[in-house]
Protein backbone atom coordinates (compact mmCIF):
# COMPACT_ATOMS: atom_id res chain seq x y z
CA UNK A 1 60.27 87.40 63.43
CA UNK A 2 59.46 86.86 67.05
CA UNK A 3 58.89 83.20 66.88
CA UNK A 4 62.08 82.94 65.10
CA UNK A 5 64.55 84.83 67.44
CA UNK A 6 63.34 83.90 70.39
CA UNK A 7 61.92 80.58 70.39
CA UNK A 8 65.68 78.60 69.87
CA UNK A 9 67.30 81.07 72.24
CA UNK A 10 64.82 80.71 75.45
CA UNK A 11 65.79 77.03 75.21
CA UNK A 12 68.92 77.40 74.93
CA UNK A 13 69.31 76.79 70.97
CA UNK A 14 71.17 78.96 68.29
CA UNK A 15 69.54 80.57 64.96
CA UNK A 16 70.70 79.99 61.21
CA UNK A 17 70.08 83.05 59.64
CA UNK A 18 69.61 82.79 55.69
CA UNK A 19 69.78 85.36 52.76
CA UNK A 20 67.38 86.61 49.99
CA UNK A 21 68.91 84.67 47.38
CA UNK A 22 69.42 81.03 49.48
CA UNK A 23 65.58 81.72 51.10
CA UNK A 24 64.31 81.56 47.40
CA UNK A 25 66.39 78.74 45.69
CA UNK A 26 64.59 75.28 46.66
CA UNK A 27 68.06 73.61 46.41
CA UNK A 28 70.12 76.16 48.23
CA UNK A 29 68.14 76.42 51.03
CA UNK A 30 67.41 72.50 51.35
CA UNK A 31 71.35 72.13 51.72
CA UNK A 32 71.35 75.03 54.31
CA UNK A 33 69.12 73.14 55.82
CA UNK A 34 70.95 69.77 55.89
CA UNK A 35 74.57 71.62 56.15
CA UNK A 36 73.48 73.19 59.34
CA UNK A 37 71.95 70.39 61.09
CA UNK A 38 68.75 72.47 61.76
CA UNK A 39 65.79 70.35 63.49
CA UNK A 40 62.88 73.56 63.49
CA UNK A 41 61.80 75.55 60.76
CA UNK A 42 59.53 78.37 60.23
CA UNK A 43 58.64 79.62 56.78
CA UNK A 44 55.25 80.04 54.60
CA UNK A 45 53.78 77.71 53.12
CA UNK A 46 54.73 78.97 49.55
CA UNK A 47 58.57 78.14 51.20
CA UNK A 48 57.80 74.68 51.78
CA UNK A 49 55.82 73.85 48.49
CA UNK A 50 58.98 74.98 47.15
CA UNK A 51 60.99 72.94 48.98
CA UNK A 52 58.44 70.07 48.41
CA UNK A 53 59.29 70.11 44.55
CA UNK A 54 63.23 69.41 44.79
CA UNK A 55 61.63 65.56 45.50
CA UNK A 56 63.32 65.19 48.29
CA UNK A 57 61.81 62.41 50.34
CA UNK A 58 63.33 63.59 54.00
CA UNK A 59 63.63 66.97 55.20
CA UNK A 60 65.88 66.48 58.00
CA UNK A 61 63.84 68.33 60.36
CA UNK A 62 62.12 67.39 63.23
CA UNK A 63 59.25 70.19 63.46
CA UNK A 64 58.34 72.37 60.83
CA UNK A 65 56.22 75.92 61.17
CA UNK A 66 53.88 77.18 58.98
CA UNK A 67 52.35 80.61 59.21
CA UNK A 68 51.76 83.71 57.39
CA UNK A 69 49.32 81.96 54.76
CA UNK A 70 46.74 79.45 54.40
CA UNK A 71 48.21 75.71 54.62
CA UNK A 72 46.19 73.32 52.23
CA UNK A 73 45.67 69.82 53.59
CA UNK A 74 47.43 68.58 51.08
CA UNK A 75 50.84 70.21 51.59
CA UNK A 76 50.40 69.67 55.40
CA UNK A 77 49.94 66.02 54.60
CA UNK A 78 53.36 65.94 52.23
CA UNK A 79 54.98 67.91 54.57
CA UNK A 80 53.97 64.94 57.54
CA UNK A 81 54.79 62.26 55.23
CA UNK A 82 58.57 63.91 55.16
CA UNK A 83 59.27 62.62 58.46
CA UNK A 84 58.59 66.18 60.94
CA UNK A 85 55.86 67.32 62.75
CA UNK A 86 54.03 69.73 60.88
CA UNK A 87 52.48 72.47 63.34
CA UNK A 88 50.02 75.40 61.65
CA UNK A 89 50.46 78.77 63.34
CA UNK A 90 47.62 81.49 62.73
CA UNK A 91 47.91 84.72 63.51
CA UNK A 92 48.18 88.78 62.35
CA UNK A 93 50.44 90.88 63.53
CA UNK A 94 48.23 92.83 65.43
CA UNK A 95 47.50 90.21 68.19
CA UNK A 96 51.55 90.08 68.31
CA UNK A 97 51.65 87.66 65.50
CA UNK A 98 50.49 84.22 66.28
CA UNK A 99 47.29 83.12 68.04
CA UNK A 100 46.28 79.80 67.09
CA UNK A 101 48.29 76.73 66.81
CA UNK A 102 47.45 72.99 65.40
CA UNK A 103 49.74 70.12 65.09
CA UNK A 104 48.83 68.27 61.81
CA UNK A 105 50.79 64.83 62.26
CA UNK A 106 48.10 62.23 61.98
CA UNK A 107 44.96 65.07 62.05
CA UNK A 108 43.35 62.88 59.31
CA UNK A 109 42.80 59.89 61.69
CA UNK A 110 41.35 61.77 64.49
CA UNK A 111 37.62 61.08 64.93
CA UNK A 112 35.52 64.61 64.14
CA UNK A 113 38.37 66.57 62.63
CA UNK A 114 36.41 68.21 59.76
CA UNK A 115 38.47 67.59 56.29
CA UNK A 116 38.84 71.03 54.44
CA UNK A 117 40.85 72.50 51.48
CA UNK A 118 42.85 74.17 54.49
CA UNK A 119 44.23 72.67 57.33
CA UNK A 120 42.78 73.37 60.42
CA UNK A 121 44.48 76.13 62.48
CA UNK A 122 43.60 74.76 65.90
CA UNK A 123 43.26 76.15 69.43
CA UNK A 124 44.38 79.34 70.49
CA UNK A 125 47.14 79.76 72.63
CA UNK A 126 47.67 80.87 76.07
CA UNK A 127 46.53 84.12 77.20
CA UNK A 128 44.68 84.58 74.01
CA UNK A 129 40.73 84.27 73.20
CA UNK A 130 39.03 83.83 69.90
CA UNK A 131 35.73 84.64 68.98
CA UNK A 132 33.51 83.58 65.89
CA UNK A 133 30.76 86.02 65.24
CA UNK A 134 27.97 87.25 62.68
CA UNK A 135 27.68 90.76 61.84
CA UNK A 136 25.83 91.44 65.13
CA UNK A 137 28.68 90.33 67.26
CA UNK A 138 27.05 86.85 68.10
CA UNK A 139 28.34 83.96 68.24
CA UNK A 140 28.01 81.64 65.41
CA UNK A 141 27.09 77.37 65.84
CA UNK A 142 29.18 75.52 65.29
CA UNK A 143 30.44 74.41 61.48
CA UNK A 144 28.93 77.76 60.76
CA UNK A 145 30.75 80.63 59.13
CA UNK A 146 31.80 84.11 61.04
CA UNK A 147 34.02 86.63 61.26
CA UNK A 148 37.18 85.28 63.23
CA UNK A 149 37.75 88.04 66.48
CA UNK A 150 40.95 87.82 68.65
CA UNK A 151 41.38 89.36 72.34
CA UNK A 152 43.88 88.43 75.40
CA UNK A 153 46.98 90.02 76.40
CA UNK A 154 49.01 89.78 73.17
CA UNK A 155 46.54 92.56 71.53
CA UNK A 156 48.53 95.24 70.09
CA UNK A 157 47.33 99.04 71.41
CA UNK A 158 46.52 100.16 67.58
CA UNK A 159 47.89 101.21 64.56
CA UNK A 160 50.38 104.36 65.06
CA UNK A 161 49.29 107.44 64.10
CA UNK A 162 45.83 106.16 62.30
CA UNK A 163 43.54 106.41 64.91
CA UNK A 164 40.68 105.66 61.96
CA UNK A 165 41.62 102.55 61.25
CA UNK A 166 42.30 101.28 65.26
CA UNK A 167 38.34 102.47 65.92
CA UNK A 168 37.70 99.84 62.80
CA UNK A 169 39.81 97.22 63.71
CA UNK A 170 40.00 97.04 67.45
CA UNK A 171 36.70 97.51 69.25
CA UNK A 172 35.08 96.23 72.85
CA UNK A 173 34.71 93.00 73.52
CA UNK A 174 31.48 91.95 74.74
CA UNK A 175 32.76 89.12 76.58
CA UNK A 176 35.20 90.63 78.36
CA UNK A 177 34.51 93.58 81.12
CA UNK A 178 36.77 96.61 79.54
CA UNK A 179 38.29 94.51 77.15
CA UNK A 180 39.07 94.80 73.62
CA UNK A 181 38.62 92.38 70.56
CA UNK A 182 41.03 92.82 67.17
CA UNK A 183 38.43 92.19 63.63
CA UNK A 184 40.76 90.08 61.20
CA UNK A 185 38.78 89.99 58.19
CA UNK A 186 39.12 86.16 58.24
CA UNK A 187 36.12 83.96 58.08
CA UNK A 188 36.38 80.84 59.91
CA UNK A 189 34.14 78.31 61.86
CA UNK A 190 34.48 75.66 64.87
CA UNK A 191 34.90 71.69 64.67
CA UNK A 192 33.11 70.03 67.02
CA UNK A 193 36.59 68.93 68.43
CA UNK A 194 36.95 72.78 69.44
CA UNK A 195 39.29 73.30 66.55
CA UNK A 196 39.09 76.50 63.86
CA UNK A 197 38.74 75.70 60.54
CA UNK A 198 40.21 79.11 58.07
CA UNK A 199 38.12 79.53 55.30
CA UNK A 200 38.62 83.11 53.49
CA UNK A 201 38.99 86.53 53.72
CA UNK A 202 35.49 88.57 54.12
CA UNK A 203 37.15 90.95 51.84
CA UNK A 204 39.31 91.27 48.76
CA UNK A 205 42.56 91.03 50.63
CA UNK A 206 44.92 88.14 49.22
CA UNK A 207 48.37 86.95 50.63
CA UNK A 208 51.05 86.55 48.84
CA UNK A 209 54.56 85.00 50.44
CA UNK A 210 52.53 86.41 53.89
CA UNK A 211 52.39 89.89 52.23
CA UNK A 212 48.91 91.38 52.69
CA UNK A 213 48.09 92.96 48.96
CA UNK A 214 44.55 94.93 49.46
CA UNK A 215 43.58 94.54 45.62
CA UNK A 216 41.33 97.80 46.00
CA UNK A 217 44.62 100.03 47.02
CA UNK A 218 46.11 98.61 43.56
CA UNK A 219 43.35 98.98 41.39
């Protein structure tokens, strides 16, 4: 929740905080919404799709945030057409959640913007490098497919106590003297705008609400 908290209250805004029960009633939470005045939202895209089939035409807001799933073109261009900007945020938690960010208002009119089942997740953000690479660690062309790779300064240290799984996950950068590199799992490739297109998972992992389920942990 670190967008959440502390996004509004470095400039000076205020948080509406809702519960279990509003967050997954379309109606409820669309008057929460309206009630409180609230002009930036962050939720999954699941949240929105629900809040996309109450039918209302105006959301109220003037940015929305999605994250924590994949964002179809097709809900990012409802979402637009419902008056806010609609930004994508990409990102695991181990690179301190996001890492990429694309604002989708008018994306489909912009000269060689590649049109996808998923919106494009963008540029990465400040302080933060991204990487798209075969199985050898090189880079791929671009509108090629590779494993997605994430370095910079918002790279968590590991995973606590699984020191396994951290050699696995977070490895050295060869573009970086000393540096390190996080694996997501995520296959992606490059526009030739510079923009990341998300196109899977290189494994069985699903998301559902922006819970990671590894399907070979159930079965």
């Amino acid at each position: 929740a670190g967008l959440e908290l502390y996004l509004p209250l470095v400039v000076g805004g205020s948080i509406v905080l809702v519960d279990r029960p509003t967050a997954i009633d379309s109606f409820a939470l669309l008057r929460t919404i309206q009630t409180s005045k609230a002009d930036v939202m962050q939720a999954t895209p699941t949240t929105w799709k629900m809040l996309t089939l109450t039918g209302v035409k105006k959301l109220g807001l003037k940015r929305v945030l999605c994250g924590g799933e994949a964002l179809s073109s097709q809900l990012a261009q409802q979402l637009t057409v419902m008056g806010a900007e609609v930004w994508n945020l990409y990102g695991p938690t181990e690179t301190t959640i996001w890492s990429t960010v694309n604002l989708i208002q008018g994306e489909s009119q912009r000269p060689g913007v590649s049109t996808t089942v998923n919106a494009s997740i963008g540029r990465p953000i400040d302080e933060t490098q991204v990487y798209i690479l075969d199985v050898g660690l090189n880079p791929v062309p671009i509108g090629v497919a590779g494993e997605l790779y994430i370095a910079g300064t918002g790279l968590a240290r590991g995973y606590l106590g699984r020191p396994g799984m951290t050699a696995e996950r977070f490895i050295a950068c060869p573009y970086g003297t000393g540096s390190r590199m996080y694996r997501t799992g995520d296959l992606a490739r490059w526009n030739f705008d510079g923009t990341i297109d998300y196109i899977g998972r290189a494994d069985a992992q699903v998301k559902v609400r922006g819970f990671r389920i590894e399907l070979g942990e159930i079965e």
